[in-house]
Protein backbone atom coordinates (compact mmCIF):
# COMPACT_ATOMS: atom_id res chain seq x y z
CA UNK A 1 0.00 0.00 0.00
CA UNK A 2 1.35 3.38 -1.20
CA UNK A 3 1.04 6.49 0.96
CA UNK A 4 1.67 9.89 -0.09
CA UNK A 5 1.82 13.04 2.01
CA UNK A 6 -0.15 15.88 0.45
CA UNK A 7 0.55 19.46 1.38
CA UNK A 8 -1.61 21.88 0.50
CA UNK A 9 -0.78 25.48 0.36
CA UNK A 10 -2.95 28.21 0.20
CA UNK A 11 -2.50 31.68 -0.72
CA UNK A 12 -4.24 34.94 0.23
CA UNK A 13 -6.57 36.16 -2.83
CA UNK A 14 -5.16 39.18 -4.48
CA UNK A 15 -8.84 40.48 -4.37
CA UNK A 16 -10.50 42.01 -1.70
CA UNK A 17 -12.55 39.46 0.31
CA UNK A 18 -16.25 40.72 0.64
CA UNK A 19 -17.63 39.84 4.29
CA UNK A 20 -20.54 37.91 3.67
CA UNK A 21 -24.16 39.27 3.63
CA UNK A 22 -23.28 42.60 1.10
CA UNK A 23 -26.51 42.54 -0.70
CA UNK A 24 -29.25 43.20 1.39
CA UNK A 25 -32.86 42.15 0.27
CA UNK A 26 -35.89 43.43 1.24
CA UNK A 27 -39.18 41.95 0.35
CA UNK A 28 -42.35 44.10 0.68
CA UNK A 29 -45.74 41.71 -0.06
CA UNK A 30 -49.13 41.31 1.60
CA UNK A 31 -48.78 37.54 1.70
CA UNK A 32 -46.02 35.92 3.61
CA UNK A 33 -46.10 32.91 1.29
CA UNK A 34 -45.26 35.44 -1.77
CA UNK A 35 -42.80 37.16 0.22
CA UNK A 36 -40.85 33.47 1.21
CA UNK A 37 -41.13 32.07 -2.49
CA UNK A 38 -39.83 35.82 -4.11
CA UNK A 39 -37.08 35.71 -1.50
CA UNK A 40 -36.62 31.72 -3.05
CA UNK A 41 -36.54 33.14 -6.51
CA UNK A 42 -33.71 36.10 -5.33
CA UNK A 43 -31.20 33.99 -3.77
CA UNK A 44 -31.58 31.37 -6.72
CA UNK A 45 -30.85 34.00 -9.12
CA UNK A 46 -27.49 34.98 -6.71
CA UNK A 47 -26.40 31.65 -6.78
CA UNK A 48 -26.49 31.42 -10.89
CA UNK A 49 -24.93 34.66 -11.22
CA UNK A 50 -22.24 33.08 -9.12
CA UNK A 51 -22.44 36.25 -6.63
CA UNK A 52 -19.50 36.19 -4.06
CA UNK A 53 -21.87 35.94 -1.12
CA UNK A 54 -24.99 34.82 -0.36
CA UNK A 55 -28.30 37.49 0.22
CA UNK A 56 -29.71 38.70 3.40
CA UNK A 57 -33.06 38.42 2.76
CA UNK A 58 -35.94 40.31 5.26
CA UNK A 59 -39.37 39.78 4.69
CA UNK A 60 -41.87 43.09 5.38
CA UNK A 61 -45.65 43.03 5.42
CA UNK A 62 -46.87 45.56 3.14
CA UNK A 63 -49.69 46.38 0.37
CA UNK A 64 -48.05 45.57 -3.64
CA UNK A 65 -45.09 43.07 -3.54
CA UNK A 66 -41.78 45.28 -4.00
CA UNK A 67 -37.99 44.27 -3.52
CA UNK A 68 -35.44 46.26 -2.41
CA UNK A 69 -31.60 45.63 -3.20
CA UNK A 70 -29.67 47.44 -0.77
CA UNK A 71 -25.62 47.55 -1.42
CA UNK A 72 -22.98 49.52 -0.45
CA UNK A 73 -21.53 51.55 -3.47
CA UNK A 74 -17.91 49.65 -3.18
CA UNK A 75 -19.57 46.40 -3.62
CA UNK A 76 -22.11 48.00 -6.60
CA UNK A 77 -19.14 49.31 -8.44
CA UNK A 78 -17.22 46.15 -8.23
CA UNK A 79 -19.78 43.32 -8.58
CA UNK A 80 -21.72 43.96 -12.06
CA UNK A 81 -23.55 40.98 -11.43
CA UNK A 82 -25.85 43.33 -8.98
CA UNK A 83 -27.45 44.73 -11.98
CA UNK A 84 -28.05 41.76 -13.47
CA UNK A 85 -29.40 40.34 -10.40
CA UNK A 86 -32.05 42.90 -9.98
CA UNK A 87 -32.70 42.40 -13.94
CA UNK A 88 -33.38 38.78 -13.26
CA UNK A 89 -35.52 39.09 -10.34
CA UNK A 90 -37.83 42.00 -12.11
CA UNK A 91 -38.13 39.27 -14.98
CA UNK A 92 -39.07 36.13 -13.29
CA UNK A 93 -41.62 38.21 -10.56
CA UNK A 94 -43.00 40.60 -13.05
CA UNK A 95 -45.98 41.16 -10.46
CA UNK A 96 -42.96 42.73 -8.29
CA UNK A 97 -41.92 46.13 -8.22
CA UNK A 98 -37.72 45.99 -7.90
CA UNK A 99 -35.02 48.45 -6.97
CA UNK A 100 -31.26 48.66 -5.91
CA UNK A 101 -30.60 51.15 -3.23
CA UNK A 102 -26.72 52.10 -3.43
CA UNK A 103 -25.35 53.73 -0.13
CA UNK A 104 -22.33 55.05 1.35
CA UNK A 105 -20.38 51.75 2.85
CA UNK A 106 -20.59 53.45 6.29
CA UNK A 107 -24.34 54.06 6.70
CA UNK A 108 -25.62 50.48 5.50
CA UNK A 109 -26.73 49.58 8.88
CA UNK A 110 -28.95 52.73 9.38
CA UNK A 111 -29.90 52.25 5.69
CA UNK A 112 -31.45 48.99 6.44
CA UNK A 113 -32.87 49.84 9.17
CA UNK A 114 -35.46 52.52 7.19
């Protein structure tokens, strides 16, 4: 029986990491049920664009089913695949209102908290 030591080196990206949870999702809808299975659709369309970190999705209750993309401008300028995410998601919920919200890195938190 053979046995062969592997070593396996890894190297610091030359990119900058992105801490998880940079593309905030808000879902608006009168139903909860819509609001789950639009928030389904979102981070399915994420995952095919091959996005570099998974959604933070928050469900609201509210009158006409709208989504909100919130993202700090860094990542917006960066990532391209944030305009084709909100593309995607406006296309396969056409009953849904969408929008990206791009603010300053520093006031996300209060931004998400509007």
């Amino acid at each position: 029986m053979l046995r062969a030591k592997i070593t396996l080196m890894i190297q610091p990206s030359q990119q900058n990491t992105v801490p998880k949870s940079r593309i905030h999702c808000t879902i608006q809808s009168a139903k909860r049920s819509l609001a789950r299975d639009i928030g389904k659709i979102a981070k399915n369309c994420a995952i095919d664009l091959k996005l570099p970190n998974p959604l933070s999705i928050r469900e609201t209750v509210g009158r006409s089913p709208h989504v909100t993309l919130t993202v700090d401008i860094e990542f917006a300028l960066s990532q391209h695949a944030i305009w084709k995410l909100a593309s995607r998601i406006a296309s396969f919920c056409p009953q849904a209102g969408v929008s990206t919200h791009i603010v300053p890195k520093d006031q996300l938190p209060s931004a998400l908290n509007a």
